[in-house]
Protein backbone atom coordinates (compact mmCIF):
# COMPACT_ATOMS: atom_id res chain seq x y z
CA UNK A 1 176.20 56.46 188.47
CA UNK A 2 175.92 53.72 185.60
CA UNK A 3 175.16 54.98 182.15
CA UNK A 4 171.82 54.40 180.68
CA UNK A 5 171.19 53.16 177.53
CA UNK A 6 167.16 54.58 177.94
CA UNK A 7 166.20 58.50 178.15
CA UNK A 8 162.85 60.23 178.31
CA UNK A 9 161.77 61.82 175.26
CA UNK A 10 161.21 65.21 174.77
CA UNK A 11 157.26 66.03 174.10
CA UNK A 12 156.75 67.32 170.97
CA UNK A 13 154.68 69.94 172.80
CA UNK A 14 153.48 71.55 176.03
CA UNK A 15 149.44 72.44 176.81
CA UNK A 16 148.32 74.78 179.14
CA UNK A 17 144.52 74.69 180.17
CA UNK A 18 143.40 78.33 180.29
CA UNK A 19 140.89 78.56 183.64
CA UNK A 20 138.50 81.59 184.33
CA UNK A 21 137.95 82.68 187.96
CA UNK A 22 135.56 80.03 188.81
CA UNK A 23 137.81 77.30 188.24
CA UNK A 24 136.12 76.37 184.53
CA UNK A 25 138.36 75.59 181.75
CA UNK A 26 137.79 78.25 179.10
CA UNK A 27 140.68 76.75 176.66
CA UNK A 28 143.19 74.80 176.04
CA UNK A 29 146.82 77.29 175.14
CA UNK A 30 149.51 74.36 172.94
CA UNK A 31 153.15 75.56 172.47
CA UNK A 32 154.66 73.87 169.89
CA UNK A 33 158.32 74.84 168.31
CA UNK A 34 157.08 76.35 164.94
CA UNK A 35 153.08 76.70 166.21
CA UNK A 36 150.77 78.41 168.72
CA UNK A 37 147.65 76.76 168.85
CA UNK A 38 144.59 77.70 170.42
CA UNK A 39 141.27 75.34 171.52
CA UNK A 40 138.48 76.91 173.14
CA UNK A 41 136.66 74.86 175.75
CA UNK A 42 134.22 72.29 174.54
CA UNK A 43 135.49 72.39 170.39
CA UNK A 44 137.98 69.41 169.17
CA UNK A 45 140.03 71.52 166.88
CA UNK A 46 142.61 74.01 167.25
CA UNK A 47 143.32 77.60 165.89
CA UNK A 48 146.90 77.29 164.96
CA UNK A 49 149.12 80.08 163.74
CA UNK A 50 152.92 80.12 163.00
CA UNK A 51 155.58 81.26 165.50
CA UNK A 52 156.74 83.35 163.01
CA UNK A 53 153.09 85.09 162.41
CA UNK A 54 152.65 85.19 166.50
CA UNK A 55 156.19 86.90 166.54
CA UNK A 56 154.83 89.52 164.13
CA UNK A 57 151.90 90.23 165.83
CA UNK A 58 152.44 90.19 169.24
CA UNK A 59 155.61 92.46 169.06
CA UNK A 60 153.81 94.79 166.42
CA UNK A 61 152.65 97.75 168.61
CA UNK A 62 149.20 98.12 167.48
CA UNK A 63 148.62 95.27 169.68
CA UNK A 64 149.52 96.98 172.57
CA UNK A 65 151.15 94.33 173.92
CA UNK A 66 153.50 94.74 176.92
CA UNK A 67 156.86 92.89 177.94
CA UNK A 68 156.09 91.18 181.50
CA UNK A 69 158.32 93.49 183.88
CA UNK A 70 158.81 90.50 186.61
């Protein structure tokens, strides 16, 4: 195969659209590297909070947060 001089870049960060059981968008979830970012349906602006604070709080156990055992 020839080399290529051209690439695809890399997005600078992934959305998820957040559905309900009726098929309705109830938010939008953004991933960024250093960010986790939160839009609920309808608004134009995001939530955002640092990885580092999400880190915190989702592995803190008053949260009651689980690791996913699939």
């Amino acid at each position: 195969m020839p080399k290529y001089n051209n690439q695809f870049a890399r997005p600078e960060y992934i959305d998820h659209a957040i559905v309900n059981e009726h098929d309705r968008v109830v938010g939008t979830l953004r991933v960024k590297p250093v960010s986790i970012s939160w839009k609920p349906a309808g608004q134009h602006n995001y939530y955002s909070v640092p990885l580092s604070d999400f880190t915190a709080w989702i592995t803190n156990p008053a949260t009651k947060a689980r690791r996913n055992t699939r």
